[in-house]
PDB file of N, CA and C in Angstrom:
ATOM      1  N   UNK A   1     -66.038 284.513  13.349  1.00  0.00           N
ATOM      2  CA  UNK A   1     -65.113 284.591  14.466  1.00  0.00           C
ATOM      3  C   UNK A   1     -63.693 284.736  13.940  1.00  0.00           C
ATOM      4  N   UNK A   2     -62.719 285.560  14.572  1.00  0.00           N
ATOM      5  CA  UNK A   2     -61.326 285.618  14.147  1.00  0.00           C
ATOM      6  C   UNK A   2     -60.588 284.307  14.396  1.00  0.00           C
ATOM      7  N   UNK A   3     -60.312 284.290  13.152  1.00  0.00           N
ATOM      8  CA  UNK A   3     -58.943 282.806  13.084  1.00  0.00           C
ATOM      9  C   UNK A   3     -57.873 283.376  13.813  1.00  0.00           C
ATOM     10  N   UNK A   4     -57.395 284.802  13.773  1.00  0.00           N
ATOM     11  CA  UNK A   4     -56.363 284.393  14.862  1.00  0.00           C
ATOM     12  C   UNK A   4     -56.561 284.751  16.272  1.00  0.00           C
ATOM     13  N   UNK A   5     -55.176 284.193  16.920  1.00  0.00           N
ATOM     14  CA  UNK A   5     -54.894 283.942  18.155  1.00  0.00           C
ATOM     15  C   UNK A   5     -54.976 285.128  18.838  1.00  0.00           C
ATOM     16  N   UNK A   6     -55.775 285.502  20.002  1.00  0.00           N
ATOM     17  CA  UNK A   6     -55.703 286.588  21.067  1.00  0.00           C
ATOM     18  C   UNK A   6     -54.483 286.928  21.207  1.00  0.00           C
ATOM     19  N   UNK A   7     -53.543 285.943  21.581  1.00  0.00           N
ATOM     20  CA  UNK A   7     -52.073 286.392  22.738  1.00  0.00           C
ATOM     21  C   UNK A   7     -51.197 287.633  20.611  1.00  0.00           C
ATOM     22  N   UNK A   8     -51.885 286.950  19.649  1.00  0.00           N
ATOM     23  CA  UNK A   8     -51.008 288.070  18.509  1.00  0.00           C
ATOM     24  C   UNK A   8     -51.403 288.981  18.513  1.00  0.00           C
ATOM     25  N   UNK A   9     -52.912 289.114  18.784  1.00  0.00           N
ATOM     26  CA  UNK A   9     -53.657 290.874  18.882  1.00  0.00           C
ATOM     27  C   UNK A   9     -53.177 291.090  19.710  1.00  0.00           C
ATOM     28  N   UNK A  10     -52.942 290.570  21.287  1.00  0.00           N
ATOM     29  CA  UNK A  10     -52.763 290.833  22.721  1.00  0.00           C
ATOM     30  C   UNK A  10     -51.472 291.813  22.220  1.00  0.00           C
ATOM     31  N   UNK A  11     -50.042 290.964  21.124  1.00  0.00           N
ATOM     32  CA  UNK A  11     -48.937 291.554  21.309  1.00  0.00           C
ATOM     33  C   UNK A  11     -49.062 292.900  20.155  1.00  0.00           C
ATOM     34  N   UNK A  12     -49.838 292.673  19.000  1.00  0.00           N
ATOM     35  CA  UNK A  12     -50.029 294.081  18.461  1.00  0.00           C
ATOM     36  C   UNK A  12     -50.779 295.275  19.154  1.00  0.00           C
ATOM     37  N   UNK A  13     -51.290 294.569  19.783  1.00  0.00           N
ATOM     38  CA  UNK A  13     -52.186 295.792  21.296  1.00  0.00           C
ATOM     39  C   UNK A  13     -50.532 296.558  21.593  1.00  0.00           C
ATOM     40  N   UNK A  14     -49.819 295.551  22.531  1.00  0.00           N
ATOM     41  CA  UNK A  14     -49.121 296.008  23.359  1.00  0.00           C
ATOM     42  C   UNK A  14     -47.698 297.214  22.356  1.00  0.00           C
ATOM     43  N   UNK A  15     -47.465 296.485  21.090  1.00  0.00           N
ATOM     44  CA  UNK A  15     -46.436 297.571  20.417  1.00  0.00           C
ATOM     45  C   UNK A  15     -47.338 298.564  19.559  1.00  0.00           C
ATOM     46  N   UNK A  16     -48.706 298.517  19.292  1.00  0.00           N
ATOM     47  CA  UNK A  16     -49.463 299.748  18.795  1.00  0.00           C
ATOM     48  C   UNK A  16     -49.113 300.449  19.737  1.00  0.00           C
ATOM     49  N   UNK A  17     -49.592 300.340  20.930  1.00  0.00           N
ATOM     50  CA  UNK A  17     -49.958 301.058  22.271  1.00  0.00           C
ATOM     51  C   UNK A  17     -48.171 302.219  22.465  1.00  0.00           C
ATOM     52  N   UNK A  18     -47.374 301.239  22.409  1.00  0.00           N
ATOM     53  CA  UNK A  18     -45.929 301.590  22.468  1.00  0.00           C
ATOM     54  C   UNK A  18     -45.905 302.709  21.315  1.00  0.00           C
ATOM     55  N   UNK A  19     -46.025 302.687  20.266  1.00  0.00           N
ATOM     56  CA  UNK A  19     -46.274 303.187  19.143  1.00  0.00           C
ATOM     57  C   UNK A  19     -46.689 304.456  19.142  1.00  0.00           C
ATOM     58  N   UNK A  20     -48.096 304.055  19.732  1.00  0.00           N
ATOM     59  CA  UNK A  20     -48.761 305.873  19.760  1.00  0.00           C
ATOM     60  C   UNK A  20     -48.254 306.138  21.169  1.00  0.00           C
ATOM     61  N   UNK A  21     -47.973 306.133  22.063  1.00  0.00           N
ATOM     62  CA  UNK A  21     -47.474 306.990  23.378  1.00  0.00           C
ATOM     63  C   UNK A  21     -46.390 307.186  23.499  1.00  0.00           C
ATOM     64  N   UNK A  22     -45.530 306.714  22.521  1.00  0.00           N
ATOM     65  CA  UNK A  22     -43.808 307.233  22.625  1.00  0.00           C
ATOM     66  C   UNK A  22     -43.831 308.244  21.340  1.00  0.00           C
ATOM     67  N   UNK A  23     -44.684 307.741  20.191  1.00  0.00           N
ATOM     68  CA  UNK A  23     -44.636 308.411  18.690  1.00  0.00           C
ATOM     69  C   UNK A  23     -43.208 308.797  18.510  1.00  0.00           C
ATOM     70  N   UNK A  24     -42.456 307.601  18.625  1.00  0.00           N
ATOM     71  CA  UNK A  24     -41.392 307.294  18.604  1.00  0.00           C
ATOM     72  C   UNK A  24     -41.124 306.240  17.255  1.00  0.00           C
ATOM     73  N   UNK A  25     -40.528 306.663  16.224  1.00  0.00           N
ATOM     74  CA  UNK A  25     -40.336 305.660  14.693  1.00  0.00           C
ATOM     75  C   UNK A  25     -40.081 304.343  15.137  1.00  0.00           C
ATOM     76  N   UNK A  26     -39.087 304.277  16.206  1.00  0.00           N
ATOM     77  CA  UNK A  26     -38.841 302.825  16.160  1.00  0.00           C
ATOM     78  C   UNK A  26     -39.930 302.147  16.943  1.00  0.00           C
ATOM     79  N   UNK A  27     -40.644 302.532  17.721  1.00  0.00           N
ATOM     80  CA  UNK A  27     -41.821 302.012  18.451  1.00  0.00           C
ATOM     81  C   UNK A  27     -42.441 301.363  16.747  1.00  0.00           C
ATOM     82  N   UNK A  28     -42.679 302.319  15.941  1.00  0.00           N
ATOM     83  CA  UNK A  28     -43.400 302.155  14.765  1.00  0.00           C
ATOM     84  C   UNK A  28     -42.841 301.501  14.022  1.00  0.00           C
ATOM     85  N   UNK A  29     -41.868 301.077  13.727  1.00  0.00           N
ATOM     86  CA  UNK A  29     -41.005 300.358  12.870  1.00  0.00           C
ATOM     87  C   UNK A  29     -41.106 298.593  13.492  1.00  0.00           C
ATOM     88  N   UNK A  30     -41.124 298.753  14.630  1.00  0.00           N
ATOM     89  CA  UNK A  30     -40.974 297.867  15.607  1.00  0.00           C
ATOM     90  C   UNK A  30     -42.552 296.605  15.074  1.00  0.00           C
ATOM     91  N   UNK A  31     -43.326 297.999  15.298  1.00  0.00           N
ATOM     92  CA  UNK A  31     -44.612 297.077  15.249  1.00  0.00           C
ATOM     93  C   UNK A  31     -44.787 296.836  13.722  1.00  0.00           C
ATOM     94  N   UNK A  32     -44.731 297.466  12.811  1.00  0.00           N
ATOM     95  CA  UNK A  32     -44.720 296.853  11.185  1.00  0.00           C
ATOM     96  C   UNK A  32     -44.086 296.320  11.235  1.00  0.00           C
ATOM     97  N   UNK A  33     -42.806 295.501  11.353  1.00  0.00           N
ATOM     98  CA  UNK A  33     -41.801 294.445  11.564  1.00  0.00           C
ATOM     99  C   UNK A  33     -42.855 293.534  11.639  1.00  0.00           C
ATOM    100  N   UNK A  34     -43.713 293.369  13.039  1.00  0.00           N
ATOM    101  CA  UNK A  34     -44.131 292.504  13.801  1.00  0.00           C
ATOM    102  C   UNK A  34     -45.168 291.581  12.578  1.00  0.00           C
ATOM    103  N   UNK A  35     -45.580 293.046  12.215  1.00  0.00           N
ATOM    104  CA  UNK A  35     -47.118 292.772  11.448  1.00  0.00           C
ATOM    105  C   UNK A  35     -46.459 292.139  10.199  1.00  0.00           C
ATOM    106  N   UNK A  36     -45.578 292.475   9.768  1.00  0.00           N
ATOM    107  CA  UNK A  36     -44.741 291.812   8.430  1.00  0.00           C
ATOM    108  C   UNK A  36     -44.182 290.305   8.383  1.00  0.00           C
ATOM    109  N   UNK A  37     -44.118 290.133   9.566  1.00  0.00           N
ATOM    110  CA  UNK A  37     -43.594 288.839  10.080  1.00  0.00           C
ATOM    111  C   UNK A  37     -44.608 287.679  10.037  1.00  0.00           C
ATOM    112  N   UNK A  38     -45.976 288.075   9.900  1.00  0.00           N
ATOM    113  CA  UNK A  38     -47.129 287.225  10.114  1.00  0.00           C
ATOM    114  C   UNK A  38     -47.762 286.960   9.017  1.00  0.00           C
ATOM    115  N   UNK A  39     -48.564 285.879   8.954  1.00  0.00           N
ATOM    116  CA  UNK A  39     -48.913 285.260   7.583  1.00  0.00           C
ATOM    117  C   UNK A  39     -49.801 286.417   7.170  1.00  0.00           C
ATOM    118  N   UNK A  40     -50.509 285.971   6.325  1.00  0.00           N
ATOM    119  CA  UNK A  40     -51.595 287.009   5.295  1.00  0.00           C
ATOM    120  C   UNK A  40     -52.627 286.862   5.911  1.00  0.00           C
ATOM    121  N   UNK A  41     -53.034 286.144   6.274  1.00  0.00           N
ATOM    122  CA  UNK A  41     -54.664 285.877   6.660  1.00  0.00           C
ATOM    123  C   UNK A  41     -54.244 286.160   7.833  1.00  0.00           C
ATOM    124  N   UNK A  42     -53.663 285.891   8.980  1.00  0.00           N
ATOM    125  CA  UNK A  42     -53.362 287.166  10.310  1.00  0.00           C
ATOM    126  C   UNK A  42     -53.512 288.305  10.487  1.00  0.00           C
ATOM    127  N   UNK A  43     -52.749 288.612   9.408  1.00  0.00           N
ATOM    128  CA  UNK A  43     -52.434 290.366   8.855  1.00  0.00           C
ATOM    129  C   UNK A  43     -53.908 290.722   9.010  1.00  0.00           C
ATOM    130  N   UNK A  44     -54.468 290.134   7.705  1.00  0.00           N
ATOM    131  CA  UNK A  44     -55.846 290.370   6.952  1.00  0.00           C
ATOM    132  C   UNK A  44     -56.778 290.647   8.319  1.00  0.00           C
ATOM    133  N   UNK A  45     -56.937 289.567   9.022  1.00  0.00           N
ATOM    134  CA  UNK A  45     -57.739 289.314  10.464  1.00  0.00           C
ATOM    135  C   UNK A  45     -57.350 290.939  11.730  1.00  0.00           C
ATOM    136  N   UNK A  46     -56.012 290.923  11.824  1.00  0.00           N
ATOM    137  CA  UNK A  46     -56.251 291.778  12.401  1.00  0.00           C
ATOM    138  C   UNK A  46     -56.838 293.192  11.434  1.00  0.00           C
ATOM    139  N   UNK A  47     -57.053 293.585  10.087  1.00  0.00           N
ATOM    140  CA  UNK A  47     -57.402 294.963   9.396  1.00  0.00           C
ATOM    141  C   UNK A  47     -58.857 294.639   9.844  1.00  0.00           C
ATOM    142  N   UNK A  48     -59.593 293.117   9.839  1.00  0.00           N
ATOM    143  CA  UNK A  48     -61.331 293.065   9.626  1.00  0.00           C
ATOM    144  C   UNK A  48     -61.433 292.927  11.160  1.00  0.00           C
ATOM    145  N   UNK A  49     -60.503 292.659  12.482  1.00  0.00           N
ATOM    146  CA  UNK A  49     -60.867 293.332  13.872  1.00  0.00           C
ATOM    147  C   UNK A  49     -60.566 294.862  14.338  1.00  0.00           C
ATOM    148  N   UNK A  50     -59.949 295.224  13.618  1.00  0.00           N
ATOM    149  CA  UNK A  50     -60.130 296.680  13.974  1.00  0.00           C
ATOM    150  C   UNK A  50     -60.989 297.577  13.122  1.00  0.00           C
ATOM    151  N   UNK A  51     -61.329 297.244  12.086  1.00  0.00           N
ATOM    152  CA  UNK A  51     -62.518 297.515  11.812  1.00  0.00           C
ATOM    153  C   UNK A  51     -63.702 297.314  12.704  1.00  0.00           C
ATOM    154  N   UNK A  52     -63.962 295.668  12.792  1.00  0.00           N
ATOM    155  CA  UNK A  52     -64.791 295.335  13.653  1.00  0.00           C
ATOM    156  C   UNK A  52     -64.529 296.562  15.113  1.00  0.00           C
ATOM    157  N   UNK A  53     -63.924 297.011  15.315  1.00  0.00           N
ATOM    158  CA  UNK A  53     -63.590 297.715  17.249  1.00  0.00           C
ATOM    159  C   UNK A  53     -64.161 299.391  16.547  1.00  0.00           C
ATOM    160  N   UNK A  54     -63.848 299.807  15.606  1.00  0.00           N
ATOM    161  CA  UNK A  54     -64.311 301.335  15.399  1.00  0.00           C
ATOM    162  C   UNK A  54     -65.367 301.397  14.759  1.00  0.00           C
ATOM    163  N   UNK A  55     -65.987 299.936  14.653  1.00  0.00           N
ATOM    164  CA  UNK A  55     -67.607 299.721  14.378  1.00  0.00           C
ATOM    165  C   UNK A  55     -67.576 299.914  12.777  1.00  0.00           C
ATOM    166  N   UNK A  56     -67.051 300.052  12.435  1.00  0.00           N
ATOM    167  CA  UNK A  56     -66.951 299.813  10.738  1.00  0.00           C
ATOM    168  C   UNK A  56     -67.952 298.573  10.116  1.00  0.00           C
ATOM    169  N   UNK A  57     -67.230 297.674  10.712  1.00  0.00           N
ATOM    170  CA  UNK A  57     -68.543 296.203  10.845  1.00  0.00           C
ATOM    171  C   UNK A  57     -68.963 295.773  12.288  1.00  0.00           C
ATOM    172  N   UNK A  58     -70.219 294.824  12.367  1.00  0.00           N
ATOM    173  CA  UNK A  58     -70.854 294.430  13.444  1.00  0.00           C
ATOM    174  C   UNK A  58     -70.013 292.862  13.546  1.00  0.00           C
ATOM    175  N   UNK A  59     -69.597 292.403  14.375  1.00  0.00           N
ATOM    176  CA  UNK A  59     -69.130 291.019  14.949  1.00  0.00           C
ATOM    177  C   UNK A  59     -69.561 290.114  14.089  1.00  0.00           C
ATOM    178  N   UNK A  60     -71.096 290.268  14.098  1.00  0.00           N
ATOM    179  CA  UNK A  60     -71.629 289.049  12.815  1.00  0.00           C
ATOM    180  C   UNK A  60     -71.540 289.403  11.585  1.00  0.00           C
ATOM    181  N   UNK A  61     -70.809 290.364  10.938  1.00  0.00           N
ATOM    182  CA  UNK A  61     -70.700 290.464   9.850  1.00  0.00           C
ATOM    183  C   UNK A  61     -69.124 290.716   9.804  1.00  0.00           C
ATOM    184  N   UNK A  62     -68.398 289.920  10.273  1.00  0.00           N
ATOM    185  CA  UNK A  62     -66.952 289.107  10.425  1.00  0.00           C
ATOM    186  C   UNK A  62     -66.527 288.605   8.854  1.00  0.00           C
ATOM    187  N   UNK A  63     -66.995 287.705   8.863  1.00  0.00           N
ATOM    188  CA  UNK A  63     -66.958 287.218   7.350  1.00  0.00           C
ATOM    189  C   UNK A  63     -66.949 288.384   6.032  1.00  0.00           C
ATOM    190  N   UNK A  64     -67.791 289.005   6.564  1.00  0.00           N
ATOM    191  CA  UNK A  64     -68.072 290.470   4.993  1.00  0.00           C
ATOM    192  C   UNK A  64     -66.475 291.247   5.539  1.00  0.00           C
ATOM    193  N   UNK A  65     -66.191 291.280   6.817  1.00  0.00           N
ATOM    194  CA  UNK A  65     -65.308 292.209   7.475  1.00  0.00           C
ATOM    195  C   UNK A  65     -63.797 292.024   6.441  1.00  0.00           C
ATOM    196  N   UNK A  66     -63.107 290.682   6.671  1.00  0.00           N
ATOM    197  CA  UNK A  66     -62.300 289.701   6.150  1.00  0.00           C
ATOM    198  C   UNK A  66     -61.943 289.710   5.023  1.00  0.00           C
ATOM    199  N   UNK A  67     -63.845 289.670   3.712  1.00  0.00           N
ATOM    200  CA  UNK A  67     -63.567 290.150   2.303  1.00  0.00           C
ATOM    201  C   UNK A  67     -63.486 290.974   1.898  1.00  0.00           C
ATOM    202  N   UNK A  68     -63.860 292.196   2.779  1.00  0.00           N
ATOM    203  CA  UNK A  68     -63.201 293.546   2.185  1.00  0.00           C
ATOM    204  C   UNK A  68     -61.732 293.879   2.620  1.00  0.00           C
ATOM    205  N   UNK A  69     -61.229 292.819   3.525  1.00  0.00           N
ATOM    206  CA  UNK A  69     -59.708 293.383   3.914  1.00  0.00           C
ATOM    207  C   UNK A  69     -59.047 292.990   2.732  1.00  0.00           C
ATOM    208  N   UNK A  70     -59.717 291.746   2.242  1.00  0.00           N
ATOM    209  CA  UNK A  70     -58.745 290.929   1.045  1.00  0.00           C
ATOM    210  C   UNK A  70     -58.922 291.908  -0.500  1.00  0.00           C
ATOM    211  N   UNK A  71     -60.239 292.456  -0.590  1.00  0.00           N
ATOM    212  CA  UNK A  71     -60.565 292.755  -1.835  1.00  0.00           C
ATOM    213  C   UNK A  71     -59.836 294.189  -2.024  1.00  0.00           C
ATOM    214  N   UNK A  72     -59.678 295.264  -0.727  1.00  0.00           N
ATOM    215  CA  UNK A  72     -59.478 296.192  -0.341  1.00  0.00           C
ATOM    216  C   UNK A  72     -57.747 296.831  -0.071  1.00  0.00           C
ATOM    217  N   UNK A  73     -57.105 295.589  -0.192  1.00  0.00           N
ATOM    218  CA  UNK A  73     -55.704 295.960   0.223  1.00  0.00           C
ATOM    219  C   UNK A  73     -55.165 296.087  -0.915  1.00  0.00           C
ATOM    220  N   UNK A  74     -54.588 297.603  -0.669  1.00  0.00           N
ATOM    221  CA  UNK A  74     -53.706 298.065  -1.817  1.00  0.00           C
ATOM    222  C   UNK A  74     -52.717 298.620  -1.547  1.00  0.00           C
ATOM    223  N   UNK A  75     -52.439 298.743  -0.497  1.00  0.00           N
ATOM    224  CA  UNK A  75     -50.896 298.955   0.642  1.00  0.00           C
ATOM    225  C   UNK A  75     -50.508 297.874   1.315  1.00  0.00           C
ATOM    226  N   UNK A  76     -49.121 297.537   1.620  1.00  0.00           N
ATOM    227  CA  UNK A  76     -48.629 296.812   2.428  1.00  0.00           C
ATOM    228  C   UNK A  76     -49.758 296.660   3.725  1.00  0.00           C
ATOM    229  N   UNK A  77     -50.342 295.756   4.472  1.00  0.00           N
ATOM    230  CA  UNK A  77     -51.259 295.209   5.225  1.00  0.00           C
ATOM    231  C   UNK A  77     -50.531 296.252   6.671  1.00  0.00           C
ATOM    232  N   UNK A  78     -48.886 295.980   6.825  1.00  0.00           N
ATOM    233  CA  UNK A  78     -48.049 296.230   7.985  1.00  0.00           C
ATOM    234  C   UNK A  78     -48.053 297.619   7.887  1.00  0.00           C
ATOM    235  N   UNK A  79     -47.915 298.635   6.515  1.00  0.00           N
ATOM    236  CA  UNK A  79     -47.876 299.925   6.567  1.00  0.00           C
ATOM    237  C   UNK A  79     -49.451 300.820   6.936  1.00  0.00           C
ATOM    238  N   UNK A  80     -50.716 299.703   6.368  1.00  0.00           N
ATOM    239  CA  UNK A  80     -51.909 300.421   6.811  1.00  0.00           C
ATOM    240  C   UNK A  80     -52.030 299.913   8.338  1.00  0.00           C
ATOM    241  N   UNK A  81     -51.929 299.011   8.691  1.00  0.00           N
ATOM    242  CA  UNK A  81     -51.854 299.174  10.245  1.00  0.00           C
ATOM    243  C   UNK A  81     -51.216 299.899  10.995  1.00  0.00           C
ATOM    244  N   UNK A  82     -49.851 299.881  10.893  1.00  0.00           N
ATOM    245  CA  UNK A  82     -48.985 300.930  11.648  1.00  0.00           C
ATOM    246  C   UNK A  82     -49.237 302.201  11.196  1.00  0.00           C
ATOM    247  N   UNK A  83     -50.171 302.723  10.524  1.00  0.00           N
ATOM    248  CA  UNK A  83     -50.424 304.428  10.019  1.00  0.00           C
ATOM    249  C   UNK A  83     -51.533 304.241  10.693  1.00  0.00           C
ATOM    250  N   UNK A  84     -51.971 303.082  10.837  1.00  0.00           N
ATOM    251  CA  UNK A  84     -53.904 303.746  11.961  1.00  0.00           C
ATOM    252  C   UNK A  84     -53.871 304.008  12.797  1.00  0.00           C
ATOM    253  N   UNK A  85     -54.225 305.529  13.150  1.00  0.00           N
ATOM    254  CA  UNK A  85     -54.293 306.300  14.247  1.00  0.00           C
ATOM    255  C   UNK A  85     -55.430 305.235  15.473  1.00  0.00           C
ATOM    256  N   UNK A  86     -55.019 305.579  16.565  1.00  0.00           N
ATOM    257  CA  UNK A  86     -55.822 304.780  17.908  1.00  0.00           C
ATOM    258  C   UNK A  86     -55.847 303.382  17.362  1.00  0.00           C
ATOM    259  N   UNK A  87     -54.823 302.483  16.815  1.00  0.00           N
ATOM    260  CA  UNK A  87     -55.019 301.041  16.464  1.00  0.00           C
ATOM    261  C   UNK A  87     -55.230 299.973  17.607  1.00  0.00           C
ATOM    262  N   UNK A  88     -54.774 300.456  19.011  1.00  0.00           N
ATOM    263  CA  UNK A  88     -54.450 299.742  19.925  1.00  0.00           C
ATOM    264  C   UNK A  88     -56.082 299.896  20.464  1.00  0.00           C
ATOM    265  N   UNK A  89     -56.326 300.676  20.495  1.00  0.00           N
ATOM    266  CA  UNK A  89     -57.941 300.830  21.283  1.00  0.00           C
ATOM    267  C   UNK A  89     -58.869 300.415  19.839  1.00  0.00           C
ATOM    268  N   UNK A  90     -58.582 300.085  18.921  1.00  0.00           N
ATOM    269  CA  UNK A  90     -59.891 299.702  18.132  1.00  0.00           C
ATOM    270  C   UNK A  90     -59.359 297.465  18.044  1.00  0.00           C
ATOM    271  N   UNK A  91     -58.392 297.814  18.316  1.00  0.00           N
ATOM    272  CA  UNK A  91     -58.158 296.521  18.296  1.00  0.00           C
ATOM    273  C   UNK A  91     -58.733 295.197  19.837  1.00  0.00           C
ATOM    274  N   UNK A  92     -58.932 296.578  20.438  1.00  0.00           N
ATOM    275  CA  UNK A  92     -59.271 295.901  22.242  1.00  0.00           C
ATOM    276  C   UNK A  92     -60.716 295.859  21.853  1.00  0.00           C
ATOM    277  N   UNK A  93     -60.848 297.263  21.072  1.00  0.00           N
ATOM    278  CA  UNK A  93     -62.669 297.033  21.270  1.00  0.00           C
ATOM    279  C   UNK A  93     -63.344 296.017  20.260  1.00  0.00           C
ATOM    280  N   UNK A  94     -62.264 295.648  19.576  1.00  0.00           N
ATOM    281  CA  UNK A  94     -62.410 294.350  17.987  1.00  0.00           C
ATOM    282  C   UNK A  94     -62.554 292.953  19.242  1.00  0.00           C
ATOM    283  N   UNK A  95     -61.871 292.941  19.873  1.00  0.00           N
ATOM    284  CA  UNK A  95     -61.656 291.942  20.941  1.00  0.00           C
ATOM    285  C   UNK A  95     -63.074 291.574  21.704  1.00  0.00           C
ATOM    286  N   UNK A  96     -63.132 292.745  22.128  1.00  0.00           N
ATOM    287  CA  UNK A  96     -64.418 292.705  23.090  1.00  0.00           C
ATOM    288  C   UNK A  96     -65.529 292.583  22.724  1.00  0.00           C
ATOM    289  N   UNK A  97     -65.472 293.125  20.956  1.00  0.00           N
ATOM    290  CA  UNK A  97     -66.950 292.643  20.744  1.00  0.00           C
ATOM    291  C   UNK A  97     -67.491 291.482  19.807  1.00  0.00           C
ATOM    292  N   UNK A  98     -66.202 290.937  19.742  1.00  0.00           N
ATOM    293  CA  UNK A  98     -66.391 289.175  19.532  1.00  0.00           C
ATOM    294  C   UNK A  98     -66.302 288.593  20.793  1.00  0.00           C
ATOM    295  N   UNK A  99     -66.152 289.327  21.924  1.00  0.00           N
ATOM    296  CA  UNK A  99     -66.277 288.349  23.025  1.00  0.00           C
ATOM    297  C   UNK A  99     -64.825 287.843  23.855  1.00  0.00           C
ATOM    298  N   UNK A 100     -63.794 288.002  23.720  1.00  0.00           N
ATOM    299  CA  UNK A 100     -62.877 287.931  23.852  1.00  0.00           C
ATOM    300  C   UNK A 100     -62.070 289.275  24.644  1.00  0.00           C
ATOM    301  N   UNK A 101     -61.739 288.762  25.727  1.00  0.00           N
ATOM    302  CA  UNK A 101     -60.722 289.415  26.509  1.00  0.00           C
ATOM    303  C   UNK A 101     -59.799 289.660  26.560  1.00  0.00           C
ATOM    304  N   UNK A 102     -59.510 291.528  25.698  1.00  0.00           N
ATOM    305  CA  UNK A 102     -58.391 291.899  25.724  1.00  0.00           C
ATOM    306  C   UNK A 102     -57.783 292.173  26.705  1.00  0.00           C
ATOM    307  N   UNK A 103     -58.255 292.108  27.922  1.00  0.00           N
ATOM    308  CA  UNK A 103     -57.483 292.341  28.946  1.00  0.00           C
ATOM    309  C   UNK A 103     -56.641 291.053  29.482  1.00  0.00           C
ATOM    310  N   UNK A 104     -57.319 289.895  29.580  1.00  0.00           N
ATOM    311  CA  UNK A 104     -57.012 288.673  29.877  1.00  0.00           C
ATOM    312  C   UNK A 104     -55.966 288.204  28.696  1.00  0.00           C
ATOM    313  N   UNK A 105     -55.845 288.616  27.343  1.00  0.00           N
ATOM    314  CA  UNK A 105     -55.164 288.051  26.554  1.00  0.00           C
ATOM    315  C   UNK A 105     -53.866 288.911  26.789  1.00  0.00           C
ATOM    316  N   UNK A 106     -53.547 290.061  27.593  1.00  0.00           N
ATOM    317  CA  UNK A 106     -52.594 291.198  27.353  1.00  0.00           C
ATOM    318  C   UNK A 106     -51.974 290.743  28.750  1.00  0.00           C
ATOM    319  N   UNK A 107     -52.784 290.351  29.785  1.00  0.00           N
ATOM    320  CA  UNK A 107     -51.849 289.689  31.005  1.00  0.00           C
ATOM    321  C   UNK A 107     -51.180 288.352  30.615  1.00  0.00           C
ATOM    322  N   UNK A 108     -51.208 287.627  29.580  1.00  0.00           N
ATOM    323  CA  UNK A 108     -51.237 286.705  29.562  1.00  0.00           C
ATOM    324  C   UNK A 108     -49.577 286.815  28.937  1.00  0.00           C
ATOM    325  N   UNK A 109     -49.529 288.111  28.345  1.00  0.00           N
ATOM    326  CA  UNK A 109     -48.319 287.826  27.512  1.00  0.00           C
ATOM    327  C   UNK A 109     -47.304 289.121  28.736  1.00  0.00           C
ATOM    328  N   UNK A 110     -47.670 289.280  29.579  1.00  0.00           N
ATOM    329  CA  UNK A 110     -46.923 290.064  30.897  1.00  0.00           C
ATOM    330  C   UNK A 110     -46.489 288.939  31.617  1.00  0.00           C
TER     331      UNK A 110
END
């Protein structure tokens, strides 16, 4: 299960999302800021849920998800996120298929 908090995916949902529909730098700058700002194992958590959302891994294989973010990072965590194309929709569907409501976590921060 993801250690982190819905309402931080909820807010990387909401400035990915900003991100790709303005494809506007500072939209993008905005959200690597965000992602830079957050501990390592956050960071890490959100690379092994969006994996988890574009099916890369299955929900129960969370844990394997996690050690390849750690074993695997060889770019800034904030620069491979903000370069992943559709991050905002693999991150809802990372949500949904641990069970968790990206929709409910994205009103929450409206």
């Amino acid at each position: 299960m993801p250690e982190i908090h819905a309402d931080i995916v909820a807010q990387v949902i909401l400035l990915a999302r900003e991100a790709e529909d303005s494809g506007d730098s500072t939209a993008r700058a905005e959200l690597s800021s965000f992602i830079q700002g957050m501990n390592e194992d956050d960071a890490l958590a959100l690379v092994a849920l969006a994996w988890v959302g574009r099916e890369s891994f299955a929900p129960e294989e969370w844990d394997e998800a996690m050690q390849t973010a750690r074993e695997e990072a060889r770019v800034p965590t904030a620069d491979y996120l903000s370069g992943m194309p559709q991050l905002s929709g693999y991150l809802e569907d990372g949500l949904e298929a641990m069970g968790i409501s990206a929709t409910d976590a994205e009103d929450d921060l409206m």
